[in-house]
C-alpha atoms as a PDB file:
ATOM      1  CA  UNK A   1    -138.324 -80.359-274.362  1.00  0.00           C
ATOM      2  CA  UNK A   2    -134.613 -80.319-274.671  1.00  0.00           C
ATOM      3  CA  UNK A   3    -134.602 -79.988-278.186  1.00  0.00           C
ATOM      4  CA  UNK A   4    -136.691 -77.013-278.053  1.00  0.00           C
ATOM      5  CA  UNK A   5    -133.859 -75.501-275.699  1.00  0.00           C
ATOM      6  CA  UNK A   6    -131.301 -76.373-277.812  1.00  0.00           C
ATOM      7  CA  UNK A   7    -133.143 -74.546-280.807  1.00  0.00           C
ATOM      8  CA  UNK A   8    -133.659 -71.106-278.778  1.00  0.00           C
ATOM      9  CA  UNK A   9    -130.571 -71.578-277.687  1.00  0.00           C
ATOM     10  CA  UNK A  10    -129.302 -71.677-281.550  1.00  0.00           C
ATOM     11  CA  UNK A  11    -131.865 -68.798-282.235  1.00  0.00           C
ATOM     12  CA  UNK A  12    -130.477 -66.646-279.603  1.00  0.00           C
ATOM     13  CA  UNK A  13    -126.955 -67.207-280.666  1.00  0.00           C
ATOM     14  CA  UNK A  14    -127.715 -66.401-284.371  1.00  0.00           C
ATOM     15  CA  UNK A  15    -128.578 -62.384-283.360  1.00  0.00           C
ATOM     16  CA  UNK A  16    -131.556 -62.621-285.753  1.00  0.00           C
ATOM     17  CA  UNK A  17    -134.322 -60.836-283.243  1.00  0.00           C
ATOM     18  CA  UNK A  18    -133.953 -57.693-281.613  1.00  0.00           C
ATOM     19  CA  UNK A  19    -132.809 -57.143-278.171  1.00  0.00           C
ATOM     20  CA  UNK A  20    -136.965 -57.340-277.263  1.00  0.00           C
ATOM     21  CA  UNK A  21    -137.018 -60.737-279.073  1.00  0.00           C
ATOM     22  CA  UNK A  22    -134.370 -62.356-277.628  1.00  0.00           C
ATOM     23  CA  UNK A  23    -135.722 -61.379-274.058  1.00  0.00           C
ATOM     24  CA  UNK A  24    -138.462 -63.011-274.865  1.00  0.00           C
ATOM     25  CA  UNK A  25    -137.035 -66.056-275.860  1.00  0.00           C
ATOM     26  CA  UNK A  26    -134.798 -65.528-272.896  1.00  0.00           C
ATOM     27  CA  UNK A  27    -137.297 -66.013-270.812  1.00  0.00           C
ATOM     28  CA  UNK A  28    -139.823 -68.829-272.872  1.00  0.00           C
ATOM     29  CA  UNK A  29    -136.166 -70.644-272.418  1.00  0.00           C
ATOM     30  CA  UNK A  30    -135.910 -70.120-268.610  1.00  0.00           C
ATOM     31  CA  UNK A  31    -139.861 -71.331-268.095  1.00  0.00           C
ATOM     32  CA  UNK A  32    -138.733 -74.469-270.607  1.00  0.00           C
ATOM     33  CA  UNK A  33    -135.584 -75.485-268.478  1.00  0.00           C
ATOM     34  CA  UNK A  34    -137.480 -74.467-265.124  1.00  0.00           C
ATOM     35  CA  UNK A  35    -140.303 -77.218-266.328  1.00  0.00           C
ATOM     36  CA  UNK A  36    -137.810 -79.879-267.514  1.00  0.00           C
ATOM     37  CA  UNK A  37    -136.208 -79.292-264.127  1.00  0.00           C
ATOM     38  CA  UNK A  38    -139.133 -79.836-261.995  1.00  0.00           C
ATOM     39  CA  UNK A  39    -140.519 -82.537-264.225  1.00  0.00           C
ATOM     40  CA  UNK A  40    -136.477 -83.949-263.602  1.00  0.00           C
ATOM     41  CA  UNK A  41    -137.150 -83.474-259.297  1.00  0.00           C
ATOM     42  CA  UNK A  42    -140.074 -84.915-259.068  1.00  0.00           C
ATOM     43  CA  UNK A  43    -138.848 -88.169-260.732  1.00  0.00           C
ATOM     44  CA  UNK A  44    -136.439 -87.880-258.367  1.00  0.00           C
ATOM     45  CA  UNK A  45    -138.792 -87.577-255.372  1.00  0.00           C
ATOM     46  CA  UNK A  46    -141.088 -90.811-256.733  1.00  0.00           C
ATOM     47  CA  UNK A  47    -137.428 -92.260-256.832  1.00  0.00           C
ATOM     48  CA  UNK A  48    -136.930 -91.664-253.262  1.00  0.00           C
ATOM     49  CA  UNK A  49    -140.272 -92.635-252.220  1.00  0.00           C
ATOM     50  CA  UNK A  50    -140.721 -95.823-254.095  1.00  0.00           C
ATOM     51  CA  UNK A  51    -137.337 -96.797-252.443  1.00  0.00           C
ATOM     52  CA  UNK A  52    -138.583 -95.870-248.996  1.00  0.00           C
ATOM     53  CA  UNK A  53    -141.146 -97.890-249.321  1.00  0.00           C
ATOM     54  CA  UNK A  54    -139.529-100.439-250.675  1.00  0.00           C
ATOM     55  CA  UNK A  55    -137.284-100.438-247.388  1.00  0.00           C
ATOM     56  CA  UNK A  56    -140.200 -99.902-245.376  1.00  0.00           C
ATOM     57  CA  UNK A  57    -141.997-103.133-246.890  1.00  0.00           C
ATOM     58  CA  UNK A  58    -138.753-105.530-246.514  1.00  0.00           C
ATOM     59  CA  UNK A  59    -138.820-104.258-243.021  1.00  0.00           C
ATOM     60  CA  UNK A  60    -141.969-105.059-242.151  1.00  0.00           C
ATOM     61  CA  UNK A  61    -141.410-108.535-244.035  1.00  0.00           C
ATOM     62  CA  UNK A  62    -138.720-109.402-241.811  1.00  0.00           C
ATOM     63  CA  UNK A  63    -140.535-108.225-238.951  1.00  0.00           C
ATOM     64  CA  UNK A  64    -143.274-110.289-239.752  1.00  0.00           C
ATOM     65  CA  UNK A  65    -141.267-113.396-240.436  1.00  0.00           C
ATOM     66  CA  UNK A  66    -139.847-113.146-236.958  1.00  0.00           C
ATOM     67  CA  UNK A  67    -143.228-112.755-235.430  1.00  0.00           C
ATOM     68  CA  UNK A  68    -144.324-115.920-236.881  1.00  0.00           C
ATOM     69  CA  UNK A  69    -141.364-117.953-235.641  1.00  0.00           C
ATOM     70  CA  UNK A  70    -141.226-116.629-232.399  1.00  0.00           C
ATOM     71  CA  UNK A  71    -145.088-117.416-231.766  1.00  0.00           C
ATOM     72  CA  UNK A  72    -145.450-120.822-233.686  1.00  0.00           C
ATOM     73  CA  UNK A  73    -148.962-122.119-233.560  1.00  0.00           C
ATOM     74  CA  UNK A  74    -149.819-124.731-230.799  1.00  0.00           C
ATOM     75  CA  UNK A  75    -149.701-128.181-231.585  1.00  0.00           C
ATOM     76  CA  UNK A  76    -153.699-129.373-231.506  1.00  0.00           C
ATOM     77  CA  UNK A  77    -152.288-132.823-229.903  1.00  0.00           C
ATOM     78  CA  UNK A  78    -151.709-132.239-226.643  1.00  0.00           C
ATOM     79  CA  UNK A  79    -149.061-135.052-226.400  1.00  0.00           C
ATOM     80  CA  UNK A  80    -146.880-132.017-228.290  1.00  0.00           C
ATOM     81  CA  UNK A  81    -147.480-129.798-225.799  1.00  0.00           C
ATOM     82  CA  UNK A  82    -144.023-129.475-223.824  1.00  0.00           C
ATOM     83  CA  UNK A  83    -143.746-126.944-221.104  1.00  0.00           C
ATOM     84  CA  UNK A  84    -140.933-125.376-219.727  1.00  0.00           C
ATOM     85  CA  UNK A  85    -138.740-126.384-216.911  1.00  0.00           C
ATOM     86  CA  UNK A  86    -138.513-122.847-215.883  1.00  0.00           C
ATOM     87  CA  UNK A  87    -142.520-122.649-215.949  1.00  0.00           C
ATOM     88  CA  UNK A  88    -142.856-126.239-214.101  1.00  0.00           C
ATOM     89  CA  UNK A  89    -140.687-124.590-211.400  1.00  0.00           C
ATOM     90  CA  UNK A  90    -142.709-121.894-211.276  1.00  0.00           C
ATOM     91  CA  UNK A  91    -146.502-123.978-210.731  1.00  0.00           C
ATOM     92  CA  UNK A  92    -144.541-125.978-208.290  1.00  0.00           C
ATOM     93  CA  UNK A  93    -143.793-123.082-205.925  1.00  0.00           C
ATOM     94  CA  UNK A  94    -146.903-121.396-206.476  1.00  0.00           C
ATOM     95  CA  UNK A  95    -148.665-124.921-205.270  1.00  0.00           C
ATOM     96  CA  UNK A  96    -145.831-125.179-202.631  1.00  0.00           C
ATOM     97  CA  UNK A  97    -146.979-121.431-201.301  1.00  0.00           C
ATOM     98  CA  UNK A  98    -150.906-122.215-201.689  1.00  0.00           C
ATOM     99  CA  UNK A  99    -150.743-126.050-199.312  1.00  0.00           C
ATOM    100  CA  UNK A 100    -148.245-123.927-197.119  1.00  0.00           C
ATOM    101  CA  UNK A 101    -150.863-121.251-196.536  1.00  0.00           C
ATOM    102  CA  UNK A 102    -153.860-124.206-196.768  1.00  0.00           C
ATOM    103  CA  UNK A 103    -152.105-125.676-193.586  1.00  0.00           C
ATOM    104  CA  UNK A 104    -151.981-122.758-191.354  1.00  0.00           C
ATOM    105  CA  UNK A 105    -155.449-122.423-191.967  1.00  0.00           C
ATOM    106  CA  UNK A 106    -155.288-119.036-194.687  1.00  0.00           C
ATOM    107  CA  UNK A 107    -156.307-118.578-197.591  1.00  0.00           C
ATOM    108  CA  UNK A 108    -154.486-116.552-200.912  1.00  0.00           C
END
């Protein structure tokens, strides 16, 4: 494509057509450089894209990485299974509440 430019470029120069011919080479030129420059922005746009997604996957990557180390899977053993202080606390008070309630004779 850009060698054809560059030779109606060279034809227009040269003054060998008429001022009809050159118009129309004027023009076949304009519809050449208008295609190389769409074929040149839509490179550009799969450019763009591809990196988007590109972004878009290491995102979600990283995203998923932290997912899987924030919820490990559960030991099958359960002489690995270690519960919190803060949620031992918690049963403790809620067992405290229900034989507090048991002993004045309610219930929930």
């Amino acid at each position: 494509m850009t060698v054809r430019i560059a030779v109606a470029l060279r034809d227009l120069a040269s003054g060998r057509h008429d001022a009809a011919g050159q118009l129309k080479q004027l023009r076949q030129l304009c519809g050449d450089v208008m295609a190389l420059r769409k074929g040149d922005h839509n490179a550009q746009r799969l450019r763009i894209e591809r990196e988007k997604l590109d972004l878009e996957l290491k995102e979600f990557e990283e995203q998923e990485a932290a997912r899987k180390t924030h919820f490990k899977q559960p030991s099958k053993d359960p002489k690995d299974w270690v519960m919190s202080e803060e949620t031992r606390d918690c049963i403790r008070a809620e067992l405290k509440r229900l034989r507090s309630s048991d002993d004045h004779g309610m219930v929930g």
